[in-house]
C-alpha atoms as a PDB file:
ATOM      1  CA  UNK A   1       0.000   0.000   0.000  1.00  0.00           C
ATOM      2  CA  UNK A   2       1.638   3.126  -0.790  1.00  0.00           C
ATOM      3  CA  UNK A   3      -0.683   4.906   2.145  1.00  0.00           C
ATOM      4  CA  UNK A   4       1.968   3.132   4.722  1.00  0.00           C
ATOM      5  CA  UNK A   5       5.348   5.050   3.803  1.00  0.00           C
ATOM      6  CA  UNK A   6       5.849   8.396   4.724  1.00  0.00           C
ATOM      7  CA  UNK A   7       6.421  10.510   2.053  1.00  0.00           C
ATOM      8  CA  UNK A   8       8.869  13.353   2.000  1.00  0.00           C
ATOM      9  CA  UNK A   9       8.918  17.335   1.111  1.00  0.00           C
ATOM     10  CA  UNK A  10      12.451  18.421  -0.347  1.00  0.00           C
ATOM     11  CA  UNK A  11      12.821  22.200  -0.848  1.00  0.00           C
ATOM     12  CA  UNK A  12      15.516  23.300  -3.480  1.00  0.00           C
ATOM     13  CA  UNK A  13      16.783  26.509  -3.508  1.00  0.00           C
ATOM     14  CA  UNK A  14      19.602  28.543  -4.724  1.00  0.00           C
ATOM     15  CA  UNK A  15      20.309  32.592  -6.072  1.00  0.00           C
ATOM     16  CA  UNK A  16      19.177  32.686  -9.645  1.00  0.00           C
ATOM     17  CA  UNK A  17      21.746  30.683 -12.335  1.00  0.00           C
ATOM     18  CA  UNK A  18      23.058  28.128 -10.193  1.00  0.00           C
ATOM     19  CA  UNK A  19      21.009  25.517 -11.286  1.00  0.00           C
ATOM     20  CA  UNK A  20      18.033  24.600  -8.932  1.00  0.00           C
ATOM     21  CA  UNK A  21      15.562  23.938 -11.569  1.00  0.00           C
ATOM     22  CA  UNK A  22      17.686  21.952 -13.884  1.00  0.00           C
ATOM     23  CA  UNK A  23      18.423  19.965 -10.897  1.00  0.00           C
ATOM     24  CA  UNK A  24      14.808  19.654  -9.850  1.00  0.00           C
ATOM     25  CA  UNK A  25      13.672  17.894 -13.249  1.00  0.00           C
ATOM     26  CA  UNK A  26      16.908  15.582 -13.274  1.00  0.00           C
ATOM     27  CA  UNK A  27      15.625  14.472  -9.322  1.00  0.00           C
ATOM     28  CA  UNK A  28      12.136  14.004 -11.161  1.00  0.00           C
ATOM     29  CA  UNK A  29      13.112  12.181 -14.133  1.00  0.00           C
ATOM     30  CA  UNK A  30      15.209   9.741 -11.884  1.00  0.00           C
ATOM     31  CA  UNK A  31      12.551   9.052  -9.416  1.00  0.00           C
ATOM     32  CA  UNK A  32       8.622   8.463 -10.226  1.00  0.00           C
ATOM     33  CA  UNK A  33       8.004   9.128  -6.636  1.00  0.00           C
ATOM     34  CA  UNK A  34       9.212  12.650  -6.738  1.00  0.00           C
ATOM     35  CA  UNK A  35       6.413  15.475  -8.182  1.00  0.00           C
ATOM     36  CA  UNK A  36       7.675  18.505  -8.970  1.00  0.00           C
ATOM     37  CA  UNK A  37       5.446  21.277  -6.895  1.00  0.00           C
ATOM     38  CA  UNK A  38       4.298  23.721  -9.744  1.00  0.00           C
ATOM     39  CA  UNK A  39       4.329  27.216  -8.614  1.00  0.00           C
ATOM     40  CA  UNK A  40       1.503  29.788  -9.672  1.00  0.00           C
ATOM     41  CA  UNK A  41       3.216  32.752 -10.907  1.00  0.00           C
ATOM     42  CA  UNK A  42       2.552  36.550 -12.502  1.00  0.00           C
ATOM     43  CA  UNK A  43       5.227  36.467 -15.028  1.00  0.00           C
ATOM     44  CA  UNK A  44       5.106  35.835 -19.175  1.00  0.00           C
ATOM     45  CA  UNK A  45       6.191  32.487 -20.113  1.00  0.00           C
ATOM     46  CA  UNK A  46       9.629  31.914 -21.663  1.00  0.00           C
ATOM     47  CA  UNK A  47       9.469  30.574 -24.891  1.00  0.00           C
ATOM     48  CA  UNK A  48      10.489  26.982 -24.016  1.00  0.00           C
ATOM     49  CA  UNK A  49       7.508  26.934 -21.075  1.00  0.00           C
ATOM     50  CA  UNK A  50       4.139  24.781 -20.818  1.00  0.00           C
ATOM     51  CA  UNK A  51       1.842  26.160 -18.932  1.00  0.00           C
ATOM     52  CA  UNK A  52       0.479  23.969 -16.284  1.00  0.00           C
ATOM     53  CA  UNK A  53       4.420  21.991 -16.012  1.00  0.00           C
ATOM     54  CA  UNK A  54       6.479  25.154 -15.637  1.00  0.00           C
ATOM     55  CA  UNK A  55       4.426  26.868 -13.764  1.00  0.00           C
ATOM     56  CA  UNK A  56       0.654  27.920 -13.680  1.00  0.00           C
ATOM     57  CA  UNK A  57       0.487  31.177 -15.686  1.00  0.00           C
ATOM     58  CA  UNK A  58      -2.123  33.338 -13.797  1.00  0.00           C
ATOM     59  CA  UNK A  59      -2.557  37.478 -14.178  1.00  0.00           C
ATOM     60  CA  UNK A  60      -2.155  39.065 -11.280  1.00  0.00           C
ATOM     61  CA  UNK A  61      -5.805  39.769 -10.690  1.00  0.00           C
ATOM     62  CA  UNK A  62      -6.134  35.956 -10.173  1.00  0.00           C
ATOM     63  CA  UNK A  63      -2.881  35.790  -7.901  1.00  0.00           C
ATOM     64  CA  UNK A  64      -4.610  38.643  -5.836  1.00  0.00           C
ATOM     65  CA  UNK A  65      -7.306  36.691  -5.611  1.00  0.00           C
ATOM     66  CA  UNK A  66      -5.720  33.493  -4.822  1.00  0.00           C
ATOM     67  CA  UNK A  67      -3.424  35.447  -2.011  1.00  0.00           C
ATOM     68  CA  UNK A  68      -6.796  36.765  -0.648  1.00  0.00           C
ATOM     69  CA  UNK A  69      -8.509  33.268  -0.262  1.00  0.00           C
ATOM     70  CA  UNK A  70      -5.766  32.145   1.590  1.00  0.00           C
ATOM     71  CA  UNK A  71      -4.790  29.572  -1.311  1.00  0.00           C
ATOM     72  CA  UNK A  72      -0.936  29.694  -0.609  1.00  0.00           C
ATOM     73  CA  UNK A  73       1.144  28.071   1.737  1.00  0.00           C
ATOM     74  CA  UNK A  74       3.705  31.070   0.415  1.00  0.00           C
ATOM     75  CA  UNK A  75       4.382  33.566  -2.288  1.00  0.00           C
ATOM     76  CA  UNK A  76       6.537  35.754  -2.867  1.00  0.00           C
ATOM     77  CA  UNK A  77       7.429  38.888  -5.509  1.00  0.00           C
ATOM     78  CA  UNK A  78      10.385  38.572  -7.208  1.00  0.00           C
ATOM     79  CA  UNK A  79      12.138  40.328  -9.758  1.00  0.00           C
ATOM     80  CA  UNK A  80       8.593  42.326 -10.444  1.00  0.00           C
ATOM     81  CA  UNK A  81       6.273  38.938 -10.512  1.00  0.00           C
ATOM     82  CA  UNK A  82       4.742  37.027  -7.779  1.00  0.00           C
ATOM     83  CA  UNK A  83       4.973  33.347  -7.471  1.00  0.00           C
ATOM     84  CA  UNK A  84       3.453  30.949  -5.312  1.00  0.00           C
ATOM     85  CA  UNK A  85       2.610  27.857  -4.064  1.00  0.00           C
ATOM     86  CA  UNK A  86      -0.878  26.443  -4.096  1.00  0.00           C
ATOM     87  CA  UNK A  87      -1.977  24.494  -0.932  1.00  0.00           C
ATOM     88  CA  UNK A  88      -4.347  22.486  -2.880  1.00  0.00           C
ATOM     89  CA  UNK A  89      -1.635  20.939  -5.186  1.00  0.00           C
ATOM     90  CA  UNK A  90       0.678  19.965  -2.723  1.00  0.00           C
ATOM     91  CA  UNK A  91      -1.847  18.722  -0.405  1.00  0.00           C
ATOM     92  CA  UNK A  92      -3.200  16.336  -3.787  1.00  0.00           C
ATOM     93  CA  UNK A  93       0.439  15.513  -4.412  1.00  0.00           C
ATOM     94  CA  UNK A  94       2.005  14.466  -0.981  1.00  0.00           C
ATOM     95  CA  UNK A  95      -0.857  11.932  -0.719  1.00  0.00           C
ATOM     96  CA  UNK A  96       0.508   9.541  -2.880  1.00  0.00           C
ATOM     97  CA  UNK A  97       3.883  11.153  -3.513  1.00  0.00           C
ATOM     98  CA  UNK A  98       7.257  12.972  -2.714  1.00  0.00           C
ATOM     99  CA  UNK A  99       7.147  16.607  -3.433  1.00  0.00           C
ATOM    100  CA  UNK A 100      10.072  19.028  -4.413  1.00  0.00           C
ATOM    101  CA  UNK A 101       9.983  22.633  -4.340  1.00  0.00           C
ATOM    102  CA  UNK A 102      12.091  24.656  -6.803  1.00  0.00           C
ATOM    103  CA  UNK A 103      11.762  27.797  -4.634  1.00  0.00           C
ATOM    104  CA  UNK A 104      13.687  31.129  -2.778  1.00  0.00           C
ATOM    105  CA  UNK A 105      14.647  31.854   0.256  1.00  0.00           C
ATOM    106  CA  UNK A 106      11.775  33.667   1.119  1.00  0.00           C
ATOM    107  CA  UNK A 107       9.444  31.054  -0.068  1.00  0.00           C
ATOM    108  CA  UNK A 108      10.804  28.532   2.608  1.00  0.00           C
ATOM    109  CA  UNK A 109      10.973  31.030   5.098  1.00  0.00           C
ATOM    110  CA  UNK A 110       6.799  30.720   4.648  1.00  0.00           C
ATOM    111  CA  UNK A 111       6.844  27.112   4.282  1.00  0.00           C
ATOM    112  CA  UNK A 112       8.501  26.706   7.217  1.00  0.00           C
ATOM    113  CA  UNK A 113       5.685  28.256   9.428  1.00  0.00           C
ATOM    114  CA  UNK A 114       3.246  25.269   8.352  1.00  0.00           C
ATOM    115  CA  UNK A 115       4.277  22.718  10.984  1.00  0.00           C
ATOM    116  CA  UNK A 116       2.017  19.815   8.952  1.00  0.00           C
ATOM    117  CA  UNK A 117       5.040  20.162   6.166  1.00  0.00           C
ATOM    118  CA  UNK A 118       8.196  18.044   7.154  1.00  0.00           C
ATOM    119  CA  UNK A 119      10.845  19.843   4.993  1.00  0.00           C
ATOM    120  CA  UNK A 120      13.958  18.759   4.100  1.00  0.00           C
ATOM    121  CA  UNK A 121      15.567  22.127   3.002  1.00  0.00           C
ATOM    122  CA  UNK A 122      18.581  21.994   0.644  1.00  0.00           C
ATOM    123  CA  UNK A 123      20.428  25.124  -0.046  1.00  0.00           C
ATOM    124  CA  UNK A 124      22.842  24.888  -3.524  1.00  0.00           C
ATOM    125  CA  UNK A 125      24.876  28.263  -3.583  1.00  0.00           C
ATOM    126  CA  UNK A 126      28.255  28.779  -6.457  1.00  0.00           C
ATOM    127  CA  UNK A 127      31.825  29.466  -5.536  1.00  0.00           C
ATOM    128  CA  UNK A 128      31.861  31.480  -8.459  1.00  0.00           C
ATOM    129  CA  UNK A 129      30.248  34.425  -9.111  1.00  0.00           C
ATOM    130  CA  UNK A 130      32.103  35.107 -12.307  1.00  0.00           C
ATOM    131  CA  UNK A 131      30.594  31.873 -13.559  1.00  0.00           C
ATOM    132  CA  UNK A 132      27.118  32.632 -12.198  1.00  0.00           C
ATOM    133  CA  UNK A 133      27.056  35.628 -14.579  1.00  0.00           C
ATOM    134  CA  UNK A 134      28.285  33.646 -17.717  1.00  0.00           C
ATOM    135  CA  UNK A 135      25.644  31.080 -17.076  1.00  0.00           C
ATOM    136  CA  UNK A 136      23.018  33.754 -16.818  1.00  0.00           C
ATOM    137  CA  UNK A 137      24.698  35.266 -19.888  1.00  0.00           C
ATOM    138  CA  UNK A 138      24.288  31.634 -21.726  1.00  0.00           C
ATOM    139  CA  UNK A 139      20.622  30.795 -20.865  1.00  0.00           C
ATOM    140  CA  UNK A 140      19.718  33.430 -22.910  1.00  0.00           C
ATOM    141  CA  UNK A 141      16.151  33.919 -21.231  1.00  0.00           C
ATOM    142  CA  UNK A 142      16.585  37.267 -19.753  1.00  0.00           C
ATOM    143  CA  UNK A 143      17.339  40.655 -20.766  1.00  0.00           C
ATOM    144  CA  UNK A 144      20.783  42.298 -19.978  1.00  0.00           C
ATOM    145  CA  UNK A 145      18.694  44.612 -17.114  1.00  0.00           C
ATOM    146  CA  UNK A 146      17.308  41.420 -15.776  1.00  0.00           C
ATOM    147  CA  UNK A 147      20.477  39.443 -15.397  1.00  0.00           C
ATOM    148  CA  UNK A 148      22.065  42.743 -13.544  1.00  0.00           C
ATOM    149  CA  UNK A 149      19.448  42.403 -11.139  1.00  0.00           C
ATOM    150  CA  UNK A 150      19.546  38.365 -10.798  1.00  0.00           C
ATOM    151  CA  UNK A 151      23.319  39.186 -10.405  1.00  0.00           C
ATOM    152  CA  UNK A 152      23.108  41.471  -7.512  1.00  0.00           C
ATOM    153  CA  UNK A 153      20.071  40.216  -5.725  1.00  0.00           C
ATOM    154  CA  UNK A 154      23.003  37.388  -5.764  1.00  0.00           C
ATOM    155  CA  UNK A 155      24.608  38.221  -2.037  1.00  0.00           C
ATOM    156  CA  UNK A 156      21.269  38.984  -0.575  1.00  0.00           C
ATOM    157  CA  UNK A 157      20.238  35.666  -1.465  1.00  0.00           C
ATOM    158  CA  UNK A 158      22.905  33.863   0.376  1.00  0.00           C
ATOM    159  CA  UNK A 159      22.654  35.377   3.582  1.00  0.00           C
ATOM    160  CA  UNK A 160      20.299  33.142   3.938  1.00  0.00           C
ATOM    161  CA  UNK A 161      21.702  29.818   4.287  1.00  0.00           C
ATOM    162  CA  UNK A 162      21.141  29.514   7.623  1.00  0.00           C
ATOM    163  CA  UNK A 163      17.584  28.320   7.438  1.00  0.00           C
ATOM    164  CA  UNK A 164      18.547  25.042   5.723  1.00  0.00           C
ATOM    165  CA  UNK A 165      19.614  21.786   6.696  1.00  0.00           C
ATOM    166  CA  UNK A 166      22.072  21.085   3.493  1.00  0.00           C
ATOM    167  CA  UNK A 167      24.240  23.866   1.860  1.00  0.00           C
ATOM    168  CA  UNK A 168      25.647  22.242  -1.327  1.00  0.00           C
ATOM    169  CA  UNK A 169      28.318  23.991  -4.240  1.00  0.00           C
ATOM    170  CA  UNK A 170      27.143  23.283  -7.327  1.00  0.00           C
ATOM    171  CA  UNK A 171      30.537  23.094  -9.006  1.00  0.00           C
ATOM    172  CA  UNK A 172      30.052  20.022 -11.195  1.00  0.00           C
ATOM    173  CA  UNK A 173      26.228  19.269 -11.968  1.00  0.00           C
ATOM    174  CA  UNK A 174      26.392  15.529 -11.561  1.00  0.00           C
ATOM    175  CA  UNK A 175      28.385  15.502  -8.152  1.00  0.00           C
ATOM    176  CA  UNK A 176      25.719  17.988  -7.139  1.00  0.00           C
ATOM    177  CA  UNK A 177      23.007  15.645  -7.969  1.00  0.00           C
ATOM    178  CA  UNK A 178      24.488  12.738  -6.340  1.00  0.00           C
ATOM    179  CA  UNK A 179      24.553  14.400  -3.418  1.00  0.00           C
ATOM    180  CA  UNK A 180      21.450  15.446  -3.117  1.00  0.00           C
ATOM    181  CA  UNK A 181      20.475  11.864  -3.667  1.00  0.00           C
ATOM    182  CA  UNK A 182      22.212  10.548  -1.111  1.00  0.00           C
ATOM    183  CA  UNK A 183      20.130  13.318   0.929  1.00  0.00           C
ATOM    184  CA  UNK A 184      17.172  12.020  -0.175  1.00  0.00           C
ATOM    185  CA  UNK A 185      17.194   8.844   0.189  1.00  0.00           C
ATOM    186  CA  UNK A 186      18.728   9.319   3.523  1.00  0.00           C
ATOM    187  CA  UNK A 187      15.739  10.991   4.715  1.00  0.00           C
ATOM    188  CA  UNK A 188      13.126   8.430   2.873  1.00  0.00           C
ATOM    189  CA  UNK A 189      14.759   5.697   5.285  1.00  0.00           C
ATOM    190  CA  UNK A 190      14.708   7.631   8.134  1.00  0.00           C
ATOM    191  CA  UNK A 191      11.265   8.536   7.648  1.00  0.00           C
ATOM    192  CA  UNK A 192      10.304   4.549   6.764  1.00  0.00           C
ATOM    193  CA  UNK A 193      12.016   3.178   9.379  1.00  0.00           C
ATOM    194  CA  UNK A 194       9.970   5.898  12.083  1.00  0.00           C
ATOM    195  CA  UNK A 195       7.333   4.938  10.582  1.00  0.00           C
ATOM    196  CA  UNK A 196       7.656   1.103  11.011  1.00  0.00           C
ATOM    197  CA  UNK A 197       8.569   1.556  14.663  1.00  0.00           C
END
């Protein structure tokens, strides 16, 4: 019965460009337990995004709504758009599976509140800034005023290690990953084996 495990919440974060989302789909591909948590959010799609597997493309009257409801266990507004995270998906989706989040800081600050979500909070930060800005440069996504602001929003952003349980360099994209496996299924047989007890 899959009711009898415990199933686990991993939050991934990082500053912009360091590779939390390309590491979030490679966790999802891997595993068919994991669901990616998709975020509702203000901003345009990029030209490579589905709506509904991205994210959920909303206007902002909608995400006013939505934050007036009380539909989010957080949002946030970043770089001029809001995201957030619906508490009806992620209630749907921890039922009958492991959830990560591909979210900020301030995201999992708000998470964090909700004492019915056991988080396992993974921090990925770059030794390089240099690098940060090429791969910014590279993606190709954002505008040359955006990627200034990514940039420098860069050492806010990792003042806030602190609140997570793993800090990991992303140096080499495949080490990264196999660490954060090793996390994971850490935790899932931690959790199982509480849960047997």
């Amino acid at each position: 019965m899959s009711g009898e495990k415990e199933n686990i919440m991993v939050v991934l974060s990082s500053p912009s460009g360091v590779g939390k989302t390309t590491l979030t789909k490679k966790i999802q591909q891997k595993y068919q337990s994991f669901k990616i948590s998709v975020s509702h959010t203000t901003r345009p799609p990029r030209s490579n995004e589905v709506d509904g597997v991205d994210y959920n493309f909303v206007n902002l009257k909608k995400f006013e709504q939505m934050i007036e409801e009380n539909e989010f266990y957080e949002f946030a507004k970043i770089f001029d758009n809001y995201y957030g995270t619906s508490k009806q998906n992620v209630d749907n989706i921890i039922k009958e599976n492991d959830i990560i989040f591909d979210i900020d800081w301030q995201g999992t600050k708000q998470l964090s509140k909700f004492k019915n979500l056991k988080l396992i909070k993974i921090y990925l930060i770059t030794d390089d800034k240099i690098e940060l800005k090429s791969r910014l440069l590279k993606r190709n996504q954002n505008t040359n005023e955006e990627i200034e602001k990514r940039f420098k929003a860069f050492d806010d952003d990792i003042k806030h290690w602190k609140d997570y349980d793993y800090i990991l360099v992303n140096k080499n994209l495949e080490v990264c990953f196999k660490q954060i496996e090793s996390i994971i299924l850490d935790n899932k047989e931690k959790k199982n084996l509480l849960h047997l007890k």
